[in-house]
N, C-alpha and C. Protein backbone atom coordinates (compact mmCIF):
# COMPACT_ATOMS: atom_id res chain seq x y z
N UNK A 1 -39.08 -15.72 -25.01
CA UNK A 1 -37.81 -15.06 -24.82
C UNK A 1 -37.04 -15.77 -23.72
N UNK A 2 -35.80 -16.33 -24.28
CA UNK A 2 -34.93 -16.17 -22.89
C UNK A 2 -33.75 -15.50 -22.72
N UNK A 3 -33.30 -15.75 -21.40
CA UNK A 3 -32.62 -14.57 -20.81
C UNK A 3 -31.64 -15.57 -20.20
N UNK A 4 -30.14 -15.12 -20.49
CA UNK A 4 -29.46 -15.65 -19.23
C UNK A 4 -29.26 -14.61 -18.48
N UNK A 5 -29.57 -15.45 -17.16
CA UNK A 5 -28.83 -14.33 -16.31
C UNK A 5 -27.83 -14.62 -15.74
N UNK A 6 -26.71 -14.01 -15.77
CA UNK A 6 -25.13 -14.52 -14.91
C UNK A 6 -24.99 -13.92 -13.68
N UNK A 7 -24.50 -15.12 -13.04
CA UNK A 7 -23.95 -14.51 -11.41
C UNK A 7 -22.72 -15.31 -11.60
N UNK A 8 -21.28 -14.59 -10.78
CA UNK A 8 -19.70 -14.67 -10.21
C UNK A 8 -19.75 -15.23 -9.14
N UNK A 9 -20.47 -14.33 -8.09
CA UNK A 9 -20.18 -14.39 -6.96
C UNK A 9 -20.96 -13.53 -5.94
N UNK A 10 -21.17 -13.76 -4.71
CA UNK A 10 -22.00 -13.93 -3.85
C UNK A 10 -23.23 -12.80 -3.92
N UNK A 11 -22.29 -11.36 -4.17
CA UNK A 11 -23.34 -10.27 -4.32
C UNK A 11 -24.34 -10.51 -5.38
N UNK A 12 -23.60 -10.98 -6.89
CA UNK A 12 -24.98 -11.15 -7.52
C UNK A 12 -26.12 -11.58 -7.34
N UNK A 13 -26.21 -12.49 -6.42
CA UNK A 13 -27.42 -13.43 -6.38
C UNK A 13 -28.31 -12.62 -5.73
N UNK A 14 -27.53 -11.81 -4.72
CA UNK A 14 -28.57 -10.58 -4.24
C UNK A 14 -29.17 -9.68 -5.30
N UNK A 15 -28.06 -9.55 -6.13
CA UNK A 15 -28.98 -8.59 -6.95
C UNK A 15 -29.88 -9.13 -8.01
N UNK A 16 -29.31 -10.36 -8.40
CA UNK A 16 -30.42 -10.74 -9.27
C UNK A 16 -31.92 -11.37 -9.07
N UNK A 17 -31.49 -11.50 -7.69
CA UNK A 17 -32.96 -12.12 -6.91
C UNK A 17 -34.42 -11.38 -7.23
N UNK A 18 -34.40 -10.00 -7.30
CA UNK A 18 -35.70 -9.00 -7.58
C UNK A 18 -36.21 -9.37 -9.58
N UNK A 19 -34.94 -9.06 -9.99
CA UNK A 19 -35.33 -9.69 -11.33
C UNK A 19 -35.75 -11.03 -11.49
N UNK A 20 -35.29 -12.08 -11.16
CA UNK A 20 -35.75 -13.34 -11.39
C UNK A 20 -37.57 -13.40 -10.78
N UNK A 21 -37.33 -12.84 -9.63
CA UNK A 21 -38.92 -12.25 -9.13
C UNK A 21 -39.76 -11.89 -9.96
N UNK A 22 -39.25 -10.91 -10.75
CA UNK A 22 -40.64 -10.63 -11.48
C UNK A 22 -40.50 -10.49 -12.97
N UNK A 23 -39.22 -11.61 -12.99
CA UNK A 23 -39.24 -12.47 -14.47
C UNK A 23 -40.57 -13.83 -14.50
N UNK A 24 -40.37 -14.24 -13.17
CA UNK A 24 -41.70 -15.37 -12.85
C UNK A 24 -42.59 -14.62 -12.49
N UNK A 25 -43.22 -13.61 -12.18
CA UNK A 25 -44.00 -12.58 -11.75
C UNK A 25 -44.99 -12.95 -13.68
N UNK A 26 -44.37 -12.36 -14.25
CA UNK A 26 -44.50 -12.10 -15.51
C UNK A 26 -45.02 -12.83 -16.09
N UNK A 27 -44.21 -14.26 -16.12
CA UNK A 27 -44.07 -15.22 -16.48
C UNK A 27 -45.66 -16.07 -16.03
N UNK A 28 -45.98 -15.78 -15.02
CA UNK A 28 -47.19 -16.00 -14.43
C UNK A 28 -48.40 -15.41 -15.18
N UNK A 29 -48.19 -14.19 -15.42
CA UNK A 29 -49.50 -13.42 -15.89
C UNK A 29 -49.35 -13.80 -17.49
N UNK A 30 -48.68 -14.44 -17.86
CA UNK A 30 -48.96 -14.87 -19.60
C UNK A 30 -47.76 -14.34 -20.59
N UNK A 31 -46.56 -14.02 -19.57
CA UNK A 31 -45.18 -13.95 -20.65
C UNK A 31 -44.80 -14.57 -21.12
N UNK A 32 -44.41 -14.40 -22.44
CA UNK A 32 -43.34 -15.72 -22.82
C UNK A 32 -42.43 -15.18 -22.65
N UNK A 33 -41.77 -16.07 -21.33
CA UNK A 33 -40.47 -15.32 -20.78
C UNK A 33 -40.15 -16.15 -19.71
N UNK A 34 -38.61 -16.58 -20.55
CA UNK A 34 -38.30 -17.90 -18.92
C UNK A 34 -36.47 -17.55 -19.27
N UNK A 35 -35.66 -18.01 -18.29
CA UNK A 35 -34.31 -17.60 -17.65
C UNK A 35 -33.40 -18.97 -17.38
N UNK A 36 -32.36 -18.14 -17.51
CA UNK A 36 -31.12 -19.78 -17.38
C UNK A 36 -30.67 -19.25 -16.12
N UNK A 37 -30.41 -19.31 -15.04
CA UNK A 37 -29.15 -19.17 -13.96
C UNK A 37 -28.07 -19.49 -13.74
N UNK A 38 -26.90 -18.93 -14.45
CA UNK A 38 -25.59 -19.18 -15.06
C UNK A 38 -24.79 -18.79 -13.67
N UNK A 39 -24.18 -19.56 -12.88
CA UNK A 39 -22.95 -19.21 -11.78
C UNK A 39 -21.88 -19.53 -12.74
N UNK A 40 -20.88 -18.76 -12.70
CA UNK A 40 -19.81 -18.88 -13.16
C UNK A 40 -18.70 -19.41 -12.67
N UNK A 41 -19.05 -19.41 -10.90
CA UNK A 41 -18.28 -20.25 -10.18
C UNK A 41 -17.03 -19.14 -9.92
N UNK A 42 -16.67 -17.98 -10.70
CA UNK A 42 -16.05 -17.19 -10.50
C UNK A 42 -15.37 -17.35 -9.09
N UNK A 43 -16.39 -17.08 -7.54
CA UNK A 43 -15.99 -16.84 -6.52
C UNK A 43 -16.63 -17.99 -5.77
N UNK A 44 -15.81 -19.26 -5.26
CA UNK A 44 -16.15 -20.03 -4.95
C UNK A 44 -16.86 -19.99 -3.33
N UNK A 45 -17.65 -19.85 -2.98
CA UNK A 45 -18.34 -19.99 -1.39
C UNK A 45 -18.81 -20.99 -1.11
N UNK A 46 -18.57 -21.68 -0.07
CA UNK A 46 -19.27 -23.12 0.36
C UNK A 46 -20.69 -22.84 1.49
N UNK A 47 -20.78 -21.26 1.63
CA UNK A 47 -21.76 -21.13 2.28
C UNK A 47 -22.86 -20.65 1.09
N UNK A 48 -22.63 -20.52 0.12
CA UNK A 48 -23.83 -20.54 -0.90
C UNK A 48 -24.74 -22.03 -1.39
N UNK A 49 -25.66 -22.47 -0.11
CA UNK A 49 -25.96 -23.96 -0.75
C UNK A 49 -27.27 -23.58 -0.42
N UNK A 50 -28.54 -24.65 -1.04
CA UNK A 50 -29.59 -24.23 -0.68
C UNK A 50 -30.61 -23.92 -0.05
N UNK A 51 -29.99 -23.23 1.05
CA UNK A 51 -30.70 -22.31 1.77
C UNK A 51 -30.28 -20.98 1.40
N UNK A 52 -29.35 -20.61 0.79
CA UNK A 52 -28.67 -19.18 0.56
C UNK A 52 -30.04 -18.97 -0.47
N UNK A 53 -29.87 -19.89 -1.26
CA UNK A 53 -30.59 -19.25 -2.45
C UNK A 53 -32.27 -19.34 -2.00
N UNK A 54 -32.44 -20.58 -1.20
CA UNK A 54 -33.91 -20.26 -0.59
C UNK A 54 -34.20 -18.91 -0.04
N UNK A 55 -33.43 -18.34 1.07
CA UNK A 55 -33.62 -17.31 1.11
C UNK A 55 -33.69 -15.80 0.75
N UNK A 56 -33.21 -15.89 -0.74
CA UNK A 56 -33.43 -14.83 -1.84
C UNK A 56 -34.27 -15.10 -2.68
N UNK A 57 -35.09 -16.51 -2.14
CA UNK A 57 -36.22 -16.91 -3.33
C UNK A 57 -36.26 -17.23 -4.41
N UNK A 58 -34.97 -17.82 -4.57
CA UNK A 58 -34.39 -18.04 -6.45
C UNK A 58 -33.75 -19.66 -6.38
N UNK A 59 -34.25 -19.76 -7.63
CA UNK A 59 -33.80 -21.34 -7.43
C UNK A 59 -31.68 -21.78 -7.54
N UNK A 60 -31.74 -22.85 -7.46
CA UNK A 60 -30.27 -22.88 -7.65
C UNK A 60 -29.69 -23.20 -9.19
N UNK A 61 -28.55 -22.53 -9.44
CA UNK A 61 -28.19 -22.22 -10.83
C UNK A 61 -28.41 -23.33 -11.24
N UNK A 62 -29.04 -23.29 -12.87
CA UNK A 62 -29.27 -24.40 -14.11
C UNK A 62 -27.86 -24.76 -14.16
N UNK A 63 -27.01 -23.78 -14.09
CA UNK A 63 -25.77 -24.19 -14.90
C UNK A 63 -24.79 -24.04 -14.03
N UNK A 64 -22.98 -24.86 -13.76
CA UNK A 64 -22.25 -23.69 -12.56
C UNK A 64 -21.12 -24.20 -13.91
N UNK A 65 -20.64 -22.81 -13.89
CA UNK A 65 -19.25 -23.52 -14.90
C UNK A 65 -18.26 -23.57 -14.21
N UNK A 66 -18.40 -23.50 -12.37
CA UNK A 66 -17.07 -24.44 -11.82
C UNK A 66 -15.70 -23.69 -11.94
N UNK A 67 -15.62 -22.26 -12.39
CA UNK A 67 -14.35 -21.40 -12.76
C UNK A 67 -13.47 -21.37 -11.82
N UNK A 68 -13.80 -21.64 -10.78
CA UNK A 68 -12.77 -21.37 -9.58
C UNK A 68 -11.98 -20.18 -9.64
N UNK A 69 -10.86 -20.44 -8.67
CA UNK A 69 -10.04 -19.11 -8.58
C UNK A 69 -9.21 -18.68 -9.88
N UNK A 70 -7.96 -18.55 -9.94
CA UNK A 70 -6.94 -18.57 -10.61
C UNK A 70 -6.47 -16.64 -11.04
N UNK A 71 -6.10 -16.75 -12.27
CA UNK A 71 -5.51 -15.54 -12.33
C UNK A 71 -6.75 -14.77 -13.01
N UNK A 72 -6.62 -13.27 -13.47
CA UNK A 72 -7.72 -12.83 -14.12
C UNK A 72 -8.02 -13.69 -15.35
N UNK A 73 -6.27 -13.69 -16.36
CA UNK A 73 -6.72 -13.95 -17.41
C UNK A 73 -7.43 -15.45 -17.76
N UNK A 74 -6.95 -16.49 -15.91
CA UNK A 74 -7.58 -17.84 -16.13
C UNK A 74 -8.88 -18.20 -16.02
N UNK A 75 -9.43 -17.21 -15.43
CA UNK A 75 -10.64 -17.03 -14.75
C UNK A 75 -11.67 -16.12 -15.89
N UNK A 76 -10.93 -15.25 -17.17
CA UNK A 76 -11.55 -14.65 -18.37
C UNK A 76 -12.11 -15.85 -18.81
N UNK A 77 -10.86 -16.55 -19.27
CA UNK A 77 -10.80 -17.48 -20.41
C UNK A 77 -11.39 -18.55 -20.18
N UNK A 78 -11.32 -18.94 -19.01
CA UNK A 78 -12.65 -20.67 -18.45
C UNK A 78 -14.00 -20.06 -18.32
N UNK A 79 -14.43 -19.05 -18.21
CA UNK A 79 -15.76 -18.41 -17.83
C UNK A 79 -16.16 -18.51 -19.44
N UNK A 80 -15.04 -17.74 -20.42
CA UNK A 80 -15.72 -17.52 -21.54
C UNK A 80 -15.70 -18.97 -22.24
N UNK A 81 -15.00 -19.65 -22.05
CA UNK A 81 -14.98 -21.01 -22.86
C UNK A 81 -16.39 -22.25 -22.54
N UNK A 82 -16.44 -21.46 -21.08
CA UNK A 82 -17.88 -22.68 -20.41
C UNK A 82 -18.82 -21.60 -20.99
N UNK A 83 -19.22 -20.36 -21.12
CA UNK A 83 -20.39 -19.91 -21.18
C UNK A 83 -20.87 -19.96 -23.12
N UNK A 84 -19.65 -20.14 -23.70
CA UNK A 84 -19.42 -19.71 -24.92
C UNK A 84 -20.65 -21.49 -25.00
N UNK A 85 -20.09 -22.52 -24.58
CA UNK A 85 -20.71 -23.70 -24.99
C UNK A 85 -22.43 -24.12 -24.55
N UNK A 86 -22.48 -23.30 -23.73
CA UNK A 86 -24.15 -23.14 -23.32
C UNK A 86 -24.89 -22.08 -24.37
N UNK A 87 -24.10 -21.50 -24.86
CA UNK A 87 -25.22 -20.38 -25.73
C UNK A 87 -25.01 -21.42 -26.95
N UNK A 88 -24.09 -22.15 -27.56
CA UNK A 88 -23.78 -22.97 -28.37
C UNK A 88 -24.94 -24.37 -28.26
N UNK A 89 -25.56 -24.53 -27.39
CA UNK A 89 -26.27 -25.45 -26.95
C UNK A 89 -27.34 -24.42 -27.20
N UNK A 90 -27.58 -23.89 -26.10
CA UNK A 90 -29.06 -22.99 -26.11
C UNK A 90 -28.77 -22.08 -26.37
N UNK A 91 -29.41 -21.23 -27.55
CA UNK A 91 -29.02 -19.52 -27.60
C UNK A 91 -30.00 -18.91 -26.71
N UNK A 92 -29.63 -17.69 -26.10
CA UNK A 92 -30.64 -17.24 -25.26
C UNK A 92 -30.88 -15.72 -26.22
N UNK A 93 -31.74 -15.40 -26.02
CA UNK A 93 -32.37 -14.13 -26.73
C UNK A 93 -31.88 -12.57 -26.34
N UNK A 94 -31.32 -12.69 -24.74
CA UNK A 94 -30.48 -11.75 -24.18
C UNK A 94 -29.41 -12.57 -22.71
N UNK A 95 -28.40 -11.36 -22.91
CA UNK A 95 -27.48 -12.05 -21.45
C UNK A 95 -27.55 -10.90 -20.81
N UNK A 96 -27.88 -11.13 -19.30
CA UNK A 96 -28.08 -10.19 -18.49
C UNK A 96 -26.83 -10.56 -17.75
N UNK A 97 -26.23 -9.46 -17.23
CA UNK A 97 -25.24 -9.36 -16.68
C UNK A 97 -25.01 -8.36 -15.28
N UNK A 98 -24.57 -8.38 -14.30
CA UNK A 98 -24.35 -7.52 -12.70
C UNK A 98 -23.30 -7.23 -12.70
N UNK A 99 -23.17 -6.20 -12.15
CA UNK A 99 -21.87 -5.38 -11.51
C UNK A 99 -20.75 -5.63 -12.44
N UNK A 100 -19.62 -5.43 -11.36
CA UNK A 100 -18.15 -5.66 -12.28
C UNK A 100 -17.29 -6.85 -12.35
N UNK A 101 -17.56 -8.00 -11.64
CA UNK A 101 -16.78 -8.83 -11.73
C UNK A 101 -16.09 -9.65 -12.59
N UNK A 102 -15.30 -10.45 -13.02
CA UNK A 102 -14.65 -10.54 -14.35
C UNK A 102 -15.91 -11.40 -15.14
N UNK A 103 -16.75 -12.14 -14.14
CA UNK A 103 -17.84 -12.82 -14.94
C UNK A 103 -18.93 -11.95 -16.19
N UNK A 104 -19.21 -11.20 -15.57
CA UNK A 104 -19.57 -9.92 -16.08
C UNK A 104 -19.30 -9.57 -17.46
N UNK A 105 -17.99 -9.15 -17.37
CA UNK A 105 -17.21 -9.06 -18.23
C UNK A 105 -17.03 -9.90 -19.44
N UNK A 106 -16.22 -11.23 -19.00
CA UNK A 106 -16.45 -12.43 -19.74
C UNK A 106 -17.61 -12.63 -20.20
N UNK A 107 -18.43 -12.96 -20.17
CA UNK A 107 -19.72 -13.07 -20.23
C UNK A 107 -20.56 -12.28 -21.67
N UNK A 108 -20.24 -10.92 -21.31
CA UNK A 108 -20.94 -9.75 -22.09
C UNK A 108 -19.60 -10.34 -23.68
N UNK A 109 -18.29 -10.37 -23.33
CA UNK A 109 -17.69 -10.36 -24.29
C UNK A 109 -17.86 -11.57 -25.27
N UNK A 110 -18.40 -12.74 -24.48
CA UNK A 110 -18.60 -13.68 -25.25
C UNK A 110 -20.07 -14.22 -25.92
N UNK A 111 -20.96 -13.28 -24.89
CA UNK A 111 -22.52 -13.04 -25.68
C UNK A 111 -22.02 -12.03 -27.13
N UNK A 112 -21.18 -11.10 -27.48
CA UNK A 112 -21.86 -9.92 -28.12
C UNK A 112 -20.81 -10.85 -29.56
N UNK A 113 -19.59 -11.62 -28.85
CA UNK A 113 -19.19 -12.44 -30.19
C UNK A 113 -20.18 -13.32 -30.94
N UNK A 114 -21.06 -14.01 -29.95
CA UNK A 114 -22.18 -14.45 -30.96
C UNK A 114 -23.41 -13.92 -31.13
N UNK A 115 -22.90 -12.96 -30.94
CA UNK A 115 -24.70 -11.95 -31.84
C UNK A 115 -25.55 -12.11 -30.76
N UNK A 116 -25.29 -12.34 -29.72
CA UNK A 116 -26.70 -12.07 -28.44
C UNK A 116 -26.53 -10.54 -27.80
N UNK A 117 -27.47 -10.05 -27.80
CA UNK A 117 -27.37 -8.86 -27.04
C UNK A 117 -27.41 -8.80 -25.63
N UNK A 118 -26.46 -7.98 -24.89
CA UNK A 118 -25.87 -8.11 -23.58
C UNK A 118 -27.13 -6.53 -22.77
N UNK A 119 -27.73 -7.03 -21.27
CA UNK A 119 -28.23 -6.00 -20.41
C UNK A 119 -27.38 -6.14 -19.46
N UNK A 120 -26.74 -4.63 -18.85
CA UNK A 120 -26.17 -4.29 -17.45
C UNK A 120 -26.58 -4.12 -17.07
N UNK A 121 -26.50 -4.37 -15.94
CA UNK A 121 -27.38 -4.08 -14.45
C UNK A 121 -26.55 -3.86 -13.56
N UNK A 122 -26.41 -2.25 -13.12
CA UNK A 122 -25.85 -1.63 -12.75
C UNK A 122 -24.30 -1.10 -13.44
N UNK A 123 -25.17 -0.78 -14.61
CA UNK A 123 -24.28 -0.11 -16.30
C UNK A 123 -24.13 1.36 -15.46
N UNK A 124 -22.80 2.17 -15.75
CA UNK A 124 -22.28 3.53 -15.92
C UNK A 124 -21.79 3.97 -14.82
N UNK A 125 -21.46 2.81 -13.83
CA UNK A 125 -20.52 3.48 -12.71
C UNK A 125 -18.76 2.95 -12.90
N UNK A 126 -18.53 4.35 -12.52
CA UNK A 126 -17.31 4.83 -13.28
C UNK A 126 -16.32 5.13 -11.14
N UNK A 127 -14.94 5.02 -11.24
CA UNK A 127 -14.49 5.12 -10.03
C UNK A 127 -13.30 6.05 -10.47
N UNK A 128 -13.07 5.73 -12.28
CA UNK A 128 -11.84 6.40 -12.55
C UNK A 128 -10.71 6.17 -12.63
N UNK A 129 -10.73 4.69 -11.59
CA UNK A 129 -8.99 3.99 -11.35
C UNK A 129 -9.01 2.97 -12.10
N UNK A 130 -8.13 3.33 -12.86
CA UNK A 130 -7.72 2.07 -13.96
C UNK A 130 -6.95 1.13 -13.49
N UNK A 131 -6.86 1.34 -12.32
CA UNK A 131 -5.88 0.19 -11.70
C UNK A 131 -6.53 -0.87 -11.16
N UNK A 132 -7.81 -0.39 -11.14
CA UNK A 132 -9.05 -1.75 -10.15
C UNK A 132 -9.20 -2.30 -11.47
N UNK A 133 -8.89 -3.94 -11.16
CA UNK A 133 -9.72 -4.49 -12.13
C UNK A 133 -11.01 -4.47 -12.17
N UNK A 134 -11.97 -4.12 -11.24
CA UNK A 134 -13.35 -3.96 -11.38
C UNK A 134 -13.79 -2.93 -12.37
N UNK A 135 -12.65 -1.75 -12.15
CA UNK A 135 -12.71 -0.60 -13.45
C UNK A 135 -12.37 -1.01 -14.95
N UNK A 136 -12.18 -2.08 -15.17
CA UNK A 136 -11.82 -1.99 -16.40
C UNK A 136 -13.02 -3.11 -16.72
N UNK A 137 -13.28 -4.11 -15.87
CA UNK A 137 -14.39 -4.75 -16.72
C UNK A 137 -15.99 -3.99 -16.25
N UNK A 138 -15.93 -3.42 -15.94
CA UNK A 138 -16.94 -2.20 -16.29
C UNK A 138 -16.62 -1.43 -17.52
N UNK A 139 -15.91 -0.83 -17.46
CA UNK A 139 -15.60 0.04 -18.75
C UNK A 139 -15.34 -1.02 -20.28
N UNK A 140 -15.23 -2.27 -20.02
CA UNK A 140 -15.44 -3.15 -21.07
C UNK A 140 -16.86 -3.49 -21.18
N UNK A 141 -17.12 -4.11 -20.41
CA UNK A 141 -18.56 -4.55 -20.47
C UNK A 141 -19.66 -3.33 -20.52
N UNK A 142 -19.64 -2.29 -20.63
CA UNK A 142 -20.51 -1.00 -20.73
C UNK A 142 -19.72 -0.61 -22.14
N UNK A 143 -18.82 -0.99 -23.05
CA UNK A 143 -18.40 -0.86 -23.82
C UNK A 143 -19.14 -1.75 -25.23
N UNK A 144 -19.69 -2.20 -25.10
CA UNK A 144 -20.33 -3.60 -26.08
C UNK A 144 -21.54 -3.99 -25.79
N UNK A 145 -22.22 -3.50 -24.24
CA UNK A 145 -24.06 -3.32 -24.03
C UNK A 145 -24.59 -2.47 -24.73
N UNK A 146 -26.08 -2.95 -25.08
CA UNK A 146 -26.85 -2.78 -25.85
C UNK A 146 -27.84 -2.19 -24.51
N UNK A 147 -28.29 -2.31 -23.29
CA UNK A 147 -29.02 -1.87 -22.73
C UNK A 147 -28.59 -2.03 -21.03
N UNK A 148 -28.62 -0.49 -20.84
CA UNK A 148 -28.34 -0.07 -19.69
C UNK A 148 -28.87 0.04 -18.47
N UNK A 149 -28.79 -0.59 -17.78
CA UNK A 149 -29.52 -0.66 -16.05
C UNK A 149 -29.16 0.05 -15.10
N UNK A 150 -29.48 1.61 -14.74
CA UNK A 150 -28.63 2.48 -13.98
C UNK A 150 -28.75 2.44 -12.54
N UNK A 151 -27.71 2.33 -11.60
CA UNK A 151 -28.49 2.64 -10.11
C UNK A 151 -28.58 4.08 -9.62
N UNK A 152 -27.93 4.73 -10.12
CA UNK A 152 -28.17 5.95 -10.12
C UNK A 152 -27.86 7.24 -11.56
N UNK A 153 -28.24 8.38 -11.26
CA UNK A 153 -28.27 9.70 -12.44
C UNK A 153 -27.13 9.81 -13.06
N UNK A 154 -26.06 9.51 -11.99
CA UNK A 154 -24.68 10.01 -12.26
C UNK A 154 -24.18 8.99 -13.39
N UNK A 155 -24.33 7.71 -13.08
CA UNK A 155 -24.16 6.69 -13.75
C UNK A 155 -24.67 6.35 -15.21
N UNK A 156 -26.11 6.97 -15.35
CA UNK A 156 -26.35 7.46 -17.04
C UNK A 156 -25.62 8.50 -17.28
N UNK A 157 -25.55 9.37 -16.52
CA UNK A 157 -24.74 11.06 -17.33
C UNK A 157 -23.35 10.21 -17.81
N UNK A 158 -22.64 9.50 -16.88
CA UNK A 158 -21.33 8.86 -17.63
C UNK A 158 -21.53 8.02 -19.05
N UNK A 159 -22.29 7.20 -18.88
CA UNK A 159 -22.70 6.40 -20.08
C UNK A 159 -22.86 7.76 -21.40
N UNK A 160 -23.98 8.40 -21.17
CA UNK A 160 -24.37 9.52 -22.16
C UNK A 160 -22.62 10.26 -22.45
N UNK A 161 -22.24 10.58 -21.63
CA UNK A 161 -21.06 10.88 -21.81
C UNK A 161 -20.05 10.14 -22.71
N UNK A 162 -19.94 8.81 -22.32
CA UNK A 162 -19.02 8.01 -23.27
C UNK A 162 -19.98 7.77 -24.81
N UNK A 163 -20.96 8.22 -25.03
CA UNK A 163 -21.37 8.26 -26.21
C UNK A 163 -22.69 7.03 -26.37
N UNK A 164 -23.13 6.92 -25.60
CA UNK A 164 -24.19 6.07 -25.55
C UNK A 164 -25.69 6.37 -25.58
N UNK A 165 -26.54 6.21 -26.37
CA UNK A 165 -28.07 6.91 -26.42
C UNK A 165 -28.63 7.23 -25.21
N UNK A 166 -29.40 8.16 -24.97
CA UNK A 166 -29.88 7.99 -23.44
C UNK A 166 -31.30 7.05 -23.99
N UNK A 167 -31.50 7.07 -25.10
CA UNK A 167 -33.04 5.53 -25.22
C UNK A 167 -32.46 4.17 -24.74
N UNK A 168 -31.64 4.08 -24.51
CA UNK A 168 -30.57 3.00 -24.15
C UNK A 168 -30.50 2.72 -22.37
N UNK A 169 -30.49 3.66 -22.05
CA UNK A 169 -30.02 3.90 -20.49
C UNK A 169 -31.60 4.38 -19.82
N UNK A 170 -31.86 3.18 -18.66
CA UNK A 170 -33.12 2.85 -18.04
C UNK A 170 -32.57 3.18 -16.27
N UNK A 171 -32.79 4.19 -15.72
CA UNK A 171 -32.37 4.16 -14.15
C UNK A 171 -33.67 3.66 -13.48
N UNK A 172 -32.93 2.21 -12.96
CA UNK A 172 -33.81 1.69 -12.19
C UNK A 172 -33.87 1.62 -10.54
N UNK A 173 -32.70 2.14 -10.22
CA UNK A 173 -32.59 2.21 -8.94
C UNK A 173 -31.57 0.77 -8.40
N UNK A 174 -31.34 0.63 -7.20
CA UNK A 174 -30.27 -0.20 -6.55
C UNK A 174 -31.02 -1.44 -6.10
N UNK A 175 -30.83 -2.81 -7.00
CA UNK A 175 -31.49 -3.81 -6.60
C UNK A 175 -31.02 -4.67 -5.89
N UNK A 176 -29.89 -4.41 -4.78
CA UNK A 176 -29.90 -4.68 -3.57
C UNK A 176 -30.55 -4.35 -2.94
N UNK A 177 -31.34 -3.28 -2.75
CA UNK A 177 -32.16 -2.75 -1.52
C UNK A 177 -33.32 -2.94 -2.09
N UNK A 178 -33.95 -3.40 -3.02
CA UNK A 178 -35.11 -4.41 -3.26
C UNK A 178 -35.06 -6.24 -2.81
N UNK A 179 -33.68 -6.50 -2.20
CA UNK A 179 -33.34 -7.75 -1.66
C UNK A 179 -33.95 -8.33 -0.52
């Protein structure tokens, strides 16, 4: 099985650090189970070099698609056009995806166009303001997942609410504070 996993920008790497852990955890005891590390480049930091990632214990991304800044919709559309050509190369078996950032987003929308099934991690938090773009690519990207990663109760009751199985929705708790 593989897995991409996508990171934007700086928080992800925190959060994806516990998963990649005990994706090789796994991977150790006789999984077949290995991971792409997709930066999207979304949020460019020059203090992310390798020591950032040494010190979350994760190697440095396989892939960076280099997105830089720009507007939302420039920053949709280069994320989905670079990520669209790596699953086109390698299909991965699932795309794991964090929080709300437009990578996120992009990402989930351009896994579920080619038939890969999309995991959130940190699926069903809701703020209500449609004015944050963070609210809407949440409410997109929890719109087209296939499997839900909750950090908290409240956050499945919303999902269950918008019509989503609760066999679907897994509360795993906040994997920043497993960082």
């Amino acid at each position: 099985m593989l897995v991409d996993i996508i990171a934007g920008a700086r928080p992800n790497f925190m959060k994806i650090a516990p998963i990649i852990q005990e994706i090789r955890r796994k991977r150790a005891e006789g999984a077949d189970i290995g991971y792409r590390l997709i930066h999207t480049g979304q949020h460019y930091d020059r203090n992310m070099s390798g020591s950032f990632f040494e010190q979350l214990h994760i190697p440095d991304p396989d892939h960076n698609l280099e997105v830089g800044s720009g507007t939302q919709a420039e920053q949709t559309a280069g994320i989905m056009v670079g990520y669209e050509t790596l699953i086109l190369h390698t299909r991965p078996d699932i795309c794991l995806v964090v929080g709300d950032v437009t990578s996120t987003m992009a990402c989930a929308i351009t896994a579920q166009k080619l038939h890969v099934p999309v995991a959130h991690v940190e699926a069903g938090i809701r703020s209500g303001d449609r004015t944050m773009p963070e609210e809407i690519n949440r409410m997109v990207t929890d719109a087209i997942t296939e499997h839900f990663f909750t950090t908290s109760r409240l956050a499945g009751e919303n999902l269950m609410r918008e019509g989503h199985s609760p066999k679907s929705i897994w509360f795993v708790g906040n994997t920043m504070i497993d960082t």
